[in-house]
C-alpha atoms as a PDB file:
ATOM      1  CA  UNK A   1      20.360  17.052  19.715  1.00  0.00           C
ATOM      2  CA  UNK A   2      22.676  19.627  21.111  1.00  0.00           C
ATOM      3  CA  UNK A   3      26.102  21.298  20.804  1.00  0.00           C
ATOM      4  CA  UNK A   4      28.053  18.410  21.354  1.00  0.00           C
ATOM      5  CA  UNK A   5      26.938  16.713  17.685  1.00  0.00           C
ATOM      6  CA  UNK A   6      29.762  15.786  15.340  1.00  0.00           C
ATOM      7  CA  UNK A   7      30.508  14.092  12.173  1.00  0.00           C
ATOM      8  CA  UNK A   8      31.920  10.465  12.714  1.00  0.00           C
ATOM      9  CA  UNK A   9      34.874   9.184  10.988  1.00  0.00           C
ATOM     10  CA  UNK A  10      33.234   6.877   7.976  1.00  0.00           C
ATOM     11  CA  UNK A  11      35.664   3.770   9.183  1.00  0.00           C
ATOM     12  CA  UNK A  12      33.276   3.796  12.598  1.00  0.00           C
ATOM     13  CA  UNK A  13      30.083   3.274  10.901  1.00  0.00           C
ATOM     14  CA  UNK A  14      29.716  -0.165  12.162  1.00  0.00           C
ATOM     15  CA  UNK A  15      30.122   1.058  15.578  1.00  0.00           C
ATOM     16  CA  UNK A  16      26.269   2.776  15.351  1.00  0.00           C
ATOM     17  CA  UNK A  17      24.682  -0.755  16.737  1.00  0.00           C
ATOM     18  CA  UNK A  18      26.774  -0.967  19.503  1.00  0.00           C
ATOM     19  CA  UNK A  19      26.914   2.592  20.823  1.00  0.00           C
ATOM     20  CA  UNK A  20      22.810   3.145  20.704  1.00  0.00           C
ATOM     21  CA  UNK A  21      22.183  -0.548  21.872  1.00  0.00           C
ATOM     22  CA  UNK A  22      24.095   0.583  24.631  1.00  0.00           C
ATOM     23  CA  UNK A  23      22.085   3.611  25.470  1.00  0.00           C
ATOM     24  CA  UNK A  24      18.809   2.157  25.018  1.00  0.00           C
ATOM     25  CA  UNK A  25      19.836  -0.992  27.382  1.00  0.00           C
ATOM     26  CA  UNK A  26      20.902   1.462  30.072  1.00  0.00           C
ATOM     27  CA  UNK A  27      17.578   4.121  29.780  1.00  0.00           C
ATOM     28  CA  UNK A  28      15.322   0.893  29.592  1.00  0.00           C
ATOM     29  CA  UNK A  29      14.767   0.434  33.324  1.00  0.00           C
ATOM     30  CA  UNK A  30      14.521   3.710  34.214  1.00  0.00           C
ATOM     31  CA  UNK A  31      12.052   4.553  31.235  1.00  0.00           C
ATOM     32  CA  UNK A  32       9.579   1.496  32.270  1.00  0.00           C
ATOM     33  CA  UNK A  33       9.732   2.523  35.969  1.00  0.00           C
ATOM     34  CA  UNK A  34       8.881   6.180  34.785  1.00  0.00           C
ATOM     35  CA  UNK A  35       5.432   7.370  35.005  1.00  0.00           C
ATOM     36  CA  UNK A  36       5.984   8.664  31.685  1.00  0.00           C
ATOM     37  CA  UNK A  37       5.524   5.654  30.170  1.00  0.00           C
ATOM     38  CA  UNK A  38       2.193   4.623  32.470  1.00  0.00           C
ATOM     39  CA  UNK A  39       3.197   0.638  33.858  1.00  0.00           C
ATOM     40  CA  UNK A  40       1.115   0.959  36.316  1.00  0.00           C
ATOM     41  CA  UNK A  41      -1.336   2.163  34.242  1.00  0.00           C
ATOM     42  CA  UNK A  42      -1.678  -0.138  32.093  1.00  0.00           C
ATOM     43  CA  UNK A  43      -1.581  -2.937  34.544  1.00  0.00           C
ATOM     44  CA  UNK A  44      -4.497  -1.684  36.682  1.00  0.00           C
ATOM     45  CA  UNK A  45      -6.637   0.067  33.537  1.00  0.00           C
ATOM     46  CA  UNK A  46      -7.380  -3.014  31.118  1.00  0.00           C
ATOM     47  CA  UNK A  47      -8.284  -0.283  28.452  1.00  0.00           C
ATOM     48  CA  UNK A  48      -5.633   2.302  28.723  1.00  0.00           C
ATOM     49  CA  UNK A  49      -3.853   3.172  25.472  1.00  0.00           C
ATOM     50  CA  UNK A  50      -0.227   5.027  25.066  1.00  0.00           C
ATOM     51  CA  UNK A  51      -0.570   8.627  24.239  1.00  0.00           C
ATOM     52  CA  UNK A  52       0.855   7.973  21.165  1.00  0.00           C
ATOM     53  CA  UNK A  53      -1.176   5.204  20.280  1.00  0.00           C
ATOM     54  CA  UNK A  54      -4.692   7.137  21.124  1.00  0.00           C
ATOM     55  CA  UNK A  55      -3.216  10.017  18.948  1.00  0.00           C
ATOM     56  CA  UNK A  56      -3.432   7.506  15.861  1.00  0.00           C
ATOM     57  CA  UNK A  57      -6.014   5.748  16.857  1.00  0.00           C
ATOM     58  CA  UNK A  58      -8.836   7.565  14.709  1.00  0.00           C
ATOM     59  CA  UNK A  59      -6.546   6.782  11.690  1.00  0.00           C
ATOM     60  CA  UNK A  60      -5.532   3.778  12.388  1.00  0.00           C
ATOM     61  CA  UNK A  61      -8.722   2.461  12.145  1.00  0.00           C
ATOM     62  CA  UNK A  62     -10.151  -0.749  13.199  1.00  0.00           C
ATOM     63  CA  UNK A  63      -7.102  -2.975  13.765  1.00  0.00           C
ATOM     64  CA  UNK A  64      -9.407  -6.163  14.698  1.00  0.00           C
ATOM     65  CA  UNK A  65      -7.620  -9.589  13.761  1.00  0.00           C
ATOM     66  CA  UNK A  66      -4.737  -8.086  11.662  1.00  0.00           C
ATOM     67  CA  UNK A  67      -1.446  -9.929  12.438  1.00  0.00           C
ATOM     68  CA  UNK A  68       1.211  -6.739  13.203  1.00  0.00           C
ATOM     69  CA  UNK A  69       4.562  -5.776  14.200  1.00  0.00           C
ATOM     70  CA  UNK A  70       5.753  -3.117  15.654  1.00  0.00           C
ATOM     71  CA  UNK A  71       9.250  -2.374  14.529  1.00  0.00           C
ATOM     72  CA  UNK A  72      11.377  -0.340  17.299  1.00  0.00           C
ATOM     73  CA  UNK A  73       9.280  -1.047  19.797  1.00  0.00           C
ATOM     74  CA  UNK A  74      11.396  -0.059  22.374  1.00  0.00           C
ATOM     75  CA  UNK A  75       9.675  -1.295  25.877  1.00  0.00           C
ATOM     76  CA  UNK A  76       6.134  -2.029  24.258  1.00  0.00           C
ATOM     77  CA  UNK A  77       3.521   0.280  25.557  1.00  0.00           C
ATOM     78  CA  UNK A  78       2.915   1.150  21.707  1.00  0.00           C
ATOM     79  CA  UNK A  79       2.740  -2.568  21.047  1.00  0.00           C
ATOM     80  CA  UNK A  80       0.591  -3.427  23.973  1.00  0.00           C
ATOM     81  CA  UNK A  81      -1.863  -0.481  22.717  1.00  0.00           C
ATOM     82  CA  UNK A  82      -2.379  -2.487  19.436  1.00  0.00           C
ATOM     83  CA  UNK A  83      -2.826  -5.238  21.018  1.00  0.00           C
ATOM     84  CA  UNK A  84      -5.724  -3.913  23.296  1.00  0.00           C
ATOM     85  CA  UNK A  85      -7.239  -2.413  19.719  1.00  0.00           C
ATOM     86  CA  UNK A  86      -7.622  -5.846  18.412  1.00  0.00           C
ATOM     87  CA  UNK A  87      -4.503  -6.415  16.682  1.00  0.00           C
ATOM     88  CA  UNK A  88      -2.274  -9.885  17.098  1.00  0.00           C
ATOM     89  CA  UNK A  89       0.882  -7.600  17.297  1.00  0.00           C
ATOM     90  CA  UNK A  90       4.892  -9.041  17.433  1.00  0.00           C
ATOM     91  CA  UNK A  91       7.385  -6.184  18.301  1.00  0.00           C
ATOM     92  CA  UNK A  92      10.986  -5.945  16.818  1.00  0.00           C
ATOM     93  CA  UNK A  93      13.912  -3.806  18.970  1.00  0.00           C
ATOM     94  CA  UNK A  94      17.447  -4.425  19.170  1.00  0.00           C
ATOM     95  CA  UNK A  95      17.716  -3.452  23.003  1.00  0.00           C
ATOM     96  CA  UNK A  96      17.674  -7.003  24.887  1.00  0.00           C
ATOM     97  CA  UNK A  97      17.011  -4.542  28.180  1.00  0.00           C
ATOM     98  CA  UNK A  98      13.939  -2.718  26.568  1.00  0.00           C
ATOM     99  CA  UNK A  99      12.717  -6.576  25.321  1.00  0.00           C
ATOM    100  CA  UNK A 100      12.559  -7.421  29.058  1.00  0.00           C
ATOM    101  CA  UNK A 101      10.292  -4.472  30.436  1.00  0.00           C
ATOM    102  CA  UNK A 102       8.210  -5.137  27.119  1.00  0.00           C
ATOM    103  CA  UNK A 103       7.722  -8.697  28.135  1.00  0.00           C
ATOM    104  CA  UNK A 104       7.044  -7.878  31.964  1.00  0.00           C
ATOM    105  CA  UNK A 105       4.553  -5.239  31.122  1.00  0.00           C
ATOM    106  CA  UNK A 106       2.942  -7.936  28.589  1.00  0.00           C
ATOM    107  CA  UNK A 107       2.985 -10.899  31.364  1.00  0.00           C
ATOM    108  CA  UNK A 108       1.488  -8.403  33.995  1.00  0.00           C
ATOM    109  CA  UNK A 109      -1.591  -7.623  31.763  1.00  0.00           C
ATOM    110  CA  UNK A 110      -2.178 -10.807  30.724  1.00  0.00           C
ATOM    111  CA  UNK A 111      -1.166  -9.805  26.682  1.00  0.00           C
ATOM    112  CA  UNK A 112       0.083 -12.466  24.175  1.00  0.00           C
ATOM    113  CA  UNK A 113       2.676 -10.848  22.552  1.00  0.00           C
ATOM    114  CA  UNK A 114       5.906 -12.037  21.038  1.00  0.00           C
ATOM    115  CA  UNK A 115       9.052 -10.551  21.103  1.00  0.00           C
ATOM    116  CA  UNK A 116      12.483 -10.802  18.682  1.00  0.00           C
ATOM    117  CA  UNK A 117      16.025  -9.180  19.684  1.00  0.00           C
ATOM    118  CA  UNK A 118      17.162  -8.204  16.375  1.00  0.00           C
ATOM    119  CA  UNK A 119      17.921  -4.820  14.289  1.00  0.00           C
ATOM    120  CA  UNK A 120      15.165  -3.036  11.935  1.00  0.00           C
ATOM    121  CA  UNK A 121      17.195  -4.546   8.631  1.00  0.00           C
ATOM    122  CA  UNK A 122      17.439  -8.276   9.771  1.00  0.00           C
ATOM    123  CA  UNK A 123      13.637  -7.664  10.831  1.00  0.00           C
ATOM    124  CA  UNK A 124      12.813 -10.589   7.459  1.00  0.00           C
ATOM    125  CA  UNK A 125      15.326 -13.243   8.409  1.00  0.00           C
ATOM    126  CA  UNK A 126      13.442 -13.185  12.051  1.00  0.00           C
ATOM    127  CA  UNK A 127       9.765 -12.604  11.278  1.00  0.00           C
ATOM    128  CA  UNK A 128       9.537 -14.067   7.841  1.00  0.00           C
ATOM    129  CA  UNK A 129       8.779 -12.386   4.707  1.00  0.00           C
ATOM    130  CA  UNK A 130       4.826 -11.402   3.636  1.00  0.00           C
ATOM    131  CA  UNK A 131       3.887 -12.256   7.537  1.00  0.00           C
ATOM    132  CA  UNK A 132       2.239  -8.998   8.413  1.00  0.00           C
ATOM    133  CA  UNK A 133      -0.988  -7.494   7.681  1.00  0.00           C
ATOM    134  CA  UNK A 134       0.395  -4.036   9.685  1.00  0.00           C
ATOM    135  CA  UNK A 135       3.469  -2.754  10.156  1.00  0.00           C
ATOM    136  CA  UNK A 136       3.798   0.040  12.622  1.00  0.00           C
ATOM    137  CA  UNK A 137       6.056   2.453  13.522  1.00  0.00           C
ATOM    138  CA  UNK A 138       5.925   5.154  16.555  1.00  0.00           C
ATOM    139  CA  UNK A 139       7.771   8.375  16.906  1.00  0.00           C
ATOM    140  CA  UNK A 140      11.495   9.039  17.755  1.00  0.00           C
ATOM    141  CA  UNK A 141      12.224   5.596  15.378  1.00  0.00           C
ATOM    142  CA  UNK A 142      13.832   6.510  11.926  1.00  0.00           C
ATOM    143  CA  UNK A 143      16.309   8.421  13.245  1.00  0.00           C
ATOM    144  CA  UNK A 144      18.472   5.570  14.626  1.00  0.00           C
ATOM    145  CA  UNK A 145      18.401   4.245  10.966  1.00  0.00           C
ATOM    146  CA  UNK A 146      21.214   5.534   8.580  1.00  0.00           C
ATOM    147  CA  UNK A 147      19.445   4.395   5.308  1.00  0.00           C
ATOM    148  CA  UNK A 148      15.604   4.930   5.044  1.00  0.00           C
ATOM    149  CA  UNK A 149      15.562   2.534   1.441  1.00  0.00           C
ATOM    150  CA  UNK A 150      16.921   0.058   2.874  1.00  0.00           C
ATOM    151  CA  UNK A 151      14.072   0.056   6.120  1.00  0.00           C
ATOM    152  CA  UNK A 152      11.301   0.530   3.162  1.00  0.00           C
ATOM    153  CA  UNK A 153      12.632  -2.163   1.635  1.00  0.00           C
ATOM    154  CA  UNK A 154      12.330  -4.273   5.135  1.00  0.00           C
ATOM    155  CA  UNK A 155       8.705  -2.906   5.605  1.00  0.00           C
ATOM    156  CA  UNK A 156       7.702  -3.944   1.875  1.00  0.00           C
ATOM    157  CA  UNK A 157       9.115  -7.210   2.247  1.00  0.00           C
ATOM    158  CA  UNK A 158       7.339  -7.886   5.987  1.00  0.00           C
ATOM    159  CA  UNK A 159       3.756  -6.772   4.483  1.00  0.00           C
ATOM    160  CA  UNK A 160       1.383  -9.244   2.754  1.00  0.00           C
ATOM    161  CA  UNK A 161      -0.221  -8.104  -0.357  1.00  0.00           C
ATOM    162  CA  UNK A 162      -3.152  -5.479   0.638  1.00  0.00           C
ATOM    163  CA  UNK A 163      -1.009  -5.206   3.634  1.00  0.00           C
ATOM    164  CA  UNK A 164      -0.203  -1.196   5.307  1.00  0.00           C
ATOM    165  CA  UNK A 165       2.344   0.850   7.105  1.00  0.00           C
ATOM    166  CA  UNK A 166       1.576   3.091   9.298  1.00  0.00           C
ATOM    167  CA  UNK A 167       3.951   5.348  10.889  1.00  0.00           C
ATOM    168  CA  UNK A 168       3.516   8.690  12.799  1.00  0.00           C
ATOM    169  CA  UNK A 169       7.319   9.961  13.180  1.00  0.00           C
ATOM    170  CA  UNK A 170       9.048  13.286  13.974  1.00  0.00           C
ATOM    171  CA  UNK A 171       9.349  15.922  11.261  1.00  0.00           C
ATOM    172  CA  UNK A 172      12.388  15.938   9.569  1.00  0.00           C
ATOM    173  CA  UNK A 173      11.821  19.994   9.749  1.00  0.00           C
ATOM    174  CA  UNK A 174      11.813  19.605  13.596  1.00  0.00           C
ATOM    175  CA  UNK A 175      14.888  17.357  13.431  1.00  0.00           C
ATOM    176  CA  UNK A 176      17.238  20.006  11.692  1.00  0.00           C
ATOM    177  CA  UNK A 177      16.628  22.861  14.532  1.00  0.00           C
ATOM    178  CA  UNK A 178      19.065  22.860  16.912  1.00  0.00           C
ATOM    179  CA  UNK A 179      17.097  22.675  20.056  1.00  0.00           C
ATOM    180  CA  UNK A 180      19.983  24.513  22.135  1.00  0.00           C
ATOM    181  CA  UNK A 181      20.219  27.914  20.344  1.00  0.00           C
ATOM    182  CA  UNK A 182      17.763  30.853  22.366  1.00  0.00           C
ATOM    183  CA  UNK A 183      15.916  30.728  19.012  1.00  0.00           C
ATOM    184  CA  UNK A 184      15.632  27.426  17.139  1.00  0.00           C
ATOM    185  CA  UNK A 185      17.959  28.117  13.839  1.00  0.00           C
ATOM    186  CA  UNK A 186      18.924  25.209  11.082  1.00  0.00           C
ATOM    187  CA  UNK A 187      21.568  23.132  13.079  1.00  0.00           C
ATOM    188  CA  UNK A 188      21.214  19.582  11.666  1.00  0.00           C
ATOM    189  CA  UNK A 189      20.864  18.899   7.695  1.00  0.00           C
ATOM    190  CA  UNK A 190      17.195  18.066   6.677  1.00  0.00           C
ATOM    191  CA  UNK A 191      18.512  15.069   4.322  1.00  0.00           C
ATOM    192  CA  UNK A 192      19.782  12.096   4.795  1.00  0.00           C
ATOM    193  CA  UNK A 193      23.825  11.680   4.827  1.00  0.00           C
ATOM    194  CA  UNK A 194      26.160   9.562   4.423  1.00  0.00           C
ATOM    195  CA  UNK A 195      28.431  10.229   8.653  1.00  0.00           C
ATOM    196  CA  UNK A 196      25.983   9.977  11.461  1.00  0.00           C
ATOM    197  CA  UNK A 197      25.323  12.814  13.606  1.00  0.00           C
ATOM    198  CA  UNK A 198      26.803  12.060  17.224  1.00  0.00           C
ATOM    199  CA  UNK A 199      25.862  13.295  19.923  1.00  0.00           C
ATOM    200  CA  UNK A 200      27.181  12.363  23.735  1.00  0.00           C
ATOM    201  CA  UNK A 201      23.860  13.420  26.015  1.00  0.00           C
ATOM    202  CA  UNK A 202      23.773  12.078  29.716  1.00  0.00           C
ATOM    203  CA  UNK A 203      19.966  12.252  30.595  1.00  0.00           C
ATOM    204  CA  UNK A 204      16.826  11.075  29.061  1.00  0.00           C
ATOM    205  CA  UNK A 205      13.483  12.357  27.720  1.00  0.00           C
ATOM    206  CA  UNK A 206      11.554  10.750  30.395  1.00  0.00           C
ATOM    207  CA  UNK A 207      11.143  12.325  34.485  1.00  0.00           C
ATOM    208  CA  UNK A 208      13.478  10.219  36.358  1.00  0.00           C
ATOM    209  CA  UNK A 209      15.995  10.208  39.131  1.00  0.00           C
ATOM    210  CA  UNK A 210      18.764   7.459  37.192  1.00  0.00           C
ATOM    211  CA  UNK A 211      21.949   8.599  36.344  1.00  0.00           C
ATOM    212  CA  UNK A 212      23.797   7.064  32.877  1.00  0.00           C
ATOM    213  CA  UNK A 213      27.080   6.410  32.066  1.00  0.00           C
ATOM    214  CA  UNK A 214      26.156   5.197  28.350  1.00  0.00           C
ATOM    215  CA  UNK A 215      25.384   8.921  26.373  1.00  0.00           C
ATOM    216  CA  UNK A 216      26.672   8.224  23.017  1.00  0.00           C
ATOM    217  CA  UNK A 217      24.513   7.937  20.349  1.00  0.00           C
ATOM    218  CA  UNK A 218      24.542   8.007  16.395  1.00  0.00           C
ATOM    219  CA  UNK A 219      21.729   9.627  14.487  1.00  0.00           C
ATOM    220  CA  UNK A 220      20.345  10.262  10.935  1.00  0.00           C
ATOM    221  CA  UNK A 221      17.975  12.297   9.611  1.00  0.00           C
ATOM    222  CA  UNK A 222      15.751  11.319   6.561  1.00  0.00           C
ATOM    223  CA  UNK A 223      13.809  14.128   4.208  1.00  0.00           C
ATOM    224  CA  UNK A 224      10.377  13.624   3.548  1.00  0.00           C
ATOM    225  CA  UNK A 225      10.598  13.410  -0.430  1.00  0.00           C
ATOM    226  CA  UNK A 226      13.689  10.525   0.743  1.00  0.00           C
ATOM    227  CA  UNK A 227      11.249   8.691   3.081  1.00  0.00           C
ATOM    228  CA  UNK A 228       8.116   8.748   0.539  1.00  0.00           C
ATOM    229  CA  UNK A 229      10.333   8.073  -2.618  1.00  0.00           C
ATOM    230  CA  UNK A 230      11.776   5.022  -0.520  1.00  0.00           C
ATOM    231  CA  UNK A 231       8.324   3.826   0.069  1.00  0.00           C
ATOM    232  CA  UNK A 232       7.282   4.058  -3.529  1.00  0.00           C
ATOM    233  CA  UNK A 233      10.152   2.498  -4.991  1.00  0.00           C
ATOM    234  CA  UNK A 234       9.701  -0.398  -2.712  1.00  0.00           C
ATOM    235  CA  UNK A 235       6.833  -0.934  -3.925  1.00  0.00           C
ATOM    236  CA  UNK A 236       4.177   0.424  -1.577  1.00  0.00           C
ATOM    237  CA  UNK A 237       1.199   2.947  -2.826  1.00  0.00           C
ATOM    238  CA  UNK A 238       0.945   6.221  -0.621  1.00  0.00           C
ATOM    239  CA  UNK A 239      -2.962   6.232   1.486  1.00  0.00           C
ATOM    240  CA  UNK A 240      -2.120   8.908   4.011  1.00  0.00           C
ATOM    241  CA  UNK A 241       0.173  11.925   4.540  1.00  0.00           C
ATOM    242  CA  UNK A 242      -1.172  14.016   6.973  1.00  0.00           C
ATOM    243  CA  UNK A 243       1.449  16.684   8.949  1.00  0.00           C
ATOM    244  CA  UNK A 244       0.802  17.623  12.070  1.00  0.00           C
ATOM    245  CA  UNK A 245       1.886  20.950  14.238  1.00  0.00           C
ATOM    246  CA  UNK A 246       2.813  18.570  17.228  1.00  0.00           C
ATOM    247  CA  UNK A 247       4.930  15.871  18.714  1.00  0.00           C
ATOM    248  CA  UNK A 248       4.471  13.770  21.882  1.00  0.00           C
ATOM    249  CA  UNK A 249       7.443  15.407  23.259  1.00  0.00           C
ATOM    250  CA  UNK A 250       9.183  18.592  23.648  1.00  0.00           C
ATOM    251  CA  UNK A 251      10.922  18.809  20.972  1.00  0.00           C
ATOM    252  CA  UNK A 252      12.153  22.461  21.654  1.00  0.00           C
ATOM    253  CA  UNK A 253      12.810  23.777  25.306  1.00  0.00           C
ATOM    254  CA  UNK A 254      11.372  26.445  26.000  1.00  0.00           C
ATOM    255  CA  UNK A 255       9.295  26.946  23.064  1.00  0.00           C
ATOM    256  CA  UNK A 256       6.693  24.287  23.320  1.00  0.00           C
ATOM    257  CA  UNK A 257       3.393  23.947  25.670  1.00  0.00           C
ATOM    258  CA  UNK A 258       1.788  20.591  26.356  1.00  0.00           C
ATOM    259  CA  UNK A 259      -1.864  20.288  25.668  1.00  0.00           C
ATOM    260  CA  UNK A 260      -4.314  18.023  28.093  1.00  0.00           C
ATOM    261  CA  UNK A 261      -3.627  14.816  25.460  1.00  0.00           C
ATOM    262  CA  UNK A 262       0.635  15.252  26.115  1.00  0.00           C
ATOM    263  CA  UNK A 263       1.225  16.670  22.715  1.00  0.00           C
ATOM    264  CA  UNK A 264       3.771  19.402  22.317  1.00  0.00           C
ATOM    265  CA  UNK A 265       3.560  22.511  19.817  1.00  0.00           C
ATOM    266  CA  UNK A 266       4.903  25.717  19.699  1.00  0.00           C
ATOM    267  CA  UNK A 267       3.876  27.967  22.462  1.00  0.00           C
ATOM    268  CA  UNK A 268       3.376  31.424  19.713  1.00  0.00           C
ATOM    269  CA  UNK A 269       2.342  30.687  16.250  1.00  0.00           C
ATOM    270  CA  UNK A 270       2.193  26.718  15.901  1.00  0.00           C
ATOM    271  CA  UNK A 271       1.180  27.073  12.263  1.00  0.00           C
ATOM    272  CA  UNK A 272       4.778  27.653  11.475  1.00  0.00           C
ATOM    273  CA  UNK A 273       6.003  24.805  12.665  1.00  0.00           C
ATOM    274  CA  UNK A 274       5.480  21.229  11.106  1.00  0.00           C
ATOM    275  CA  UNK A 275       6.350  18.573  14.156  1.00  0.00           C
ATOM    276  CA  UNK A 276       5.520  15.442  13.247  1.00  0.00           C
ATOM    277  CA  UNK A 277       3.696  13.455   9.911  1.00  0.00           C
ATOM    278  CA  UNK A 278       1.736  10.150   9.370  1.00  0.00           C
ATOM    279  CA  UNK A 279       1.962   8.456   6.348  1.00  0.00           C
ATOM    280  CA  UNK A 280       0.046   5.699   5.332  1.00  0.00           C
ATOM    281  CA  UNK A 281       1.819   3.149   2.647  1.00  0.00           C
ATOM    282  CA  UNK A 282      -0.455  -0.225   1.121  1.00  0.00           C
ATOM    283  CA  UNK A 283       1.683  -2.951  -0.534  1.00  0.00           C
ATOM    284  CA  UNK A 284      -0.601  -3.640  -3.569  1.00  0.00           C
ATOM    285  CA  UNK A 285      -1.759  -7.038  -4.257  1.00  0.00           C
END
C-alpha cells in the first residue's frame, strides 16, 4: 500500500473482480518463473515445502488423508506443500493465469491436485458443501475480500462436521501502516469498510525483470475481533490464535530484516510489532 490509495466511488464496487483478476493474471507468469516462489525447486526436491507452508507446519499437524482446499491459492506452491504433507488438497483462485502455473507445477511433480476458476464466495456452488476436512488459507489472502462474514460463512459451509480452518494471514495492525512514510504511522483503517482501498502499484513483491501494465487493485482490511466474531457466528469454535512478530514478506521497507527461514520482522524492537496471526477454527459436529 502506498500514497496513491483512494476511496472508490460505491457505484464501482462490482468492478473489484475484474480489476485484481487482472493483476493477478498478469503477475502470474512472472511470479512462477521467479525464484521466489522455488519451481524448480520443487520439481527437482520431491520433499521441499513453501516457506510458508514449513512455517505452519508444526501447527498444522499431521495432515495425513484429510481431503483439503486451499482457498486463494494463487499459483499452488502452498497447495502442493499440503499435498506433499499427506493431505488430498483442491485449490480455489479466481486468476485463470495463476490456475495454469498451479497445474504445470502439479503435472511436473507428478501431484494429483484439482483445480476450480472461481471467486472465494461461489467457492460452495463449485466444491460442494460439507466436502472438506481442511480448509486453508495462506498469507496476503483476506485482503482481496471486502466482507470477512460472508468468507466465514463460505469456510463454515465447505467444512464437514469436526472439520478445521487454518489460516496464517497478515496482521491487520501491519495492514494499517502506511509502508511509504520514513516512519511507519496509521495510514490505512484497522477495520473493515464499506469503499475499497485502491491502490495503482506497477511492480510486484517477487525479484523479477517483467514489466506490468495491469496495477490497479482494490483492497480491504478486516480487524481481528471482525475476523474471529465472523468465525464464531458462523458457527466454528476458536482452537488456535497465536500472533506472531513476523511475515513472509517485507512488509515495511526499510524496517524489516529477513531471518535464515525468509521471515520478515522489525529490524529494532520486534516485540512492538504484531505481523502476522494463525487462528485455528473447528466446525463442531
Amino acid at each position: 500500500m502506498d500514497d496513491s490509495a483512494a476511496v472508490v466511488d460505491p457505484d464501482r464496487m462490482d468492478d473489484y473482480l475484474v480489476i485484481n483478476k487482472a493483476r493477478w493474471d498478469e503477475r502470474a507468469p512472472a511470479h512462477a518463473a521467479s525464484s521466489d516462489y522455488g519451481f524448480d525447486r520443487f520439481i527437482a526436491e520431491p520433499d521441499f515445502l513453501s516457506r510458508v507452508v514449513r512455517f505452519d507446519r508444526a501447527r498444522l499437524g499431521d495432515v495425513t488423508g484429510l481431503r483439503g482446499v486451499h482457498l486463494q491459492c494463487h499459483i499452488g506452491t502452498d497447495t502442493l506443500s499440503l499435498a506433499r504433507l499427506g493431505a488430498r488438497m483442491s485449490g480455489l483462485d479466481l486468476s485463470s493465469a495463476s490456475l495454469t502455473e498451479a497445474r504445470k507445477l502439479a503435472a511436473s511433480t507428478g501431484t494429483d491436485i484439482d483445480y476450480h476458476e472461481a471467486t472465494v464466495y461461489d467457492a460452495v456452488d463449485v466444491l460442494g458443501a460439507g466436502s472438506f476436512d481442511l480448509v486453508y488459507t495462506g498469507v496476503g489472502a483476506l485482503c482481496w475480500l471486502p466482507d470477512v462474514a460472508r468468507w466465514a460463512r463460505v469456510v463454515a459451509d465447505l467444512l464437514r462436521p469436526g472439520g478445521r480452518l487454518f489460516i496464517r494471514e497478515g496482521h491487520p495492525m501491519l495492514w494499517a501502516l502506511d509502508e511509504t512514510a520514513e516512519l511507519p504511522t496509521l495510514g490505512y483503517s484497522y477495520f473493515e469498510t464499506k469503499e475499497p482501498l485502491v491502490f495503482d502499484e506497477p511492480g510486484t513483491y517477487v525479484d523479477t525483470d517483467a514489466t506490468f501494465s495491469n496495477g490497479l487493485s482494490h483492497s480491504w482490511n478486516h480487524g481481528l475481533g471482525e475476523i474471529i466474531t465472523a468465525l464464531m457466528t458462523a458457527g466454528l469454535k476458536l482452537t488456535q490464535f497465536v500472533e506472531h512478530d513476523s511475515v513472509p514478506f517485507e512488509g515495511l521497507p526499510g524496517h524489516m530484516v529477513r531471518d535464515d527461514a525468509g521471515e520478515w520482522r522489525l529490524s529494532a524492537n520486534p516485540e512492538r510489532l504484531a505481523a502476522s496471526y494463525t487462528i485455528q477454527a473447528v466446525k463442531e459436529p
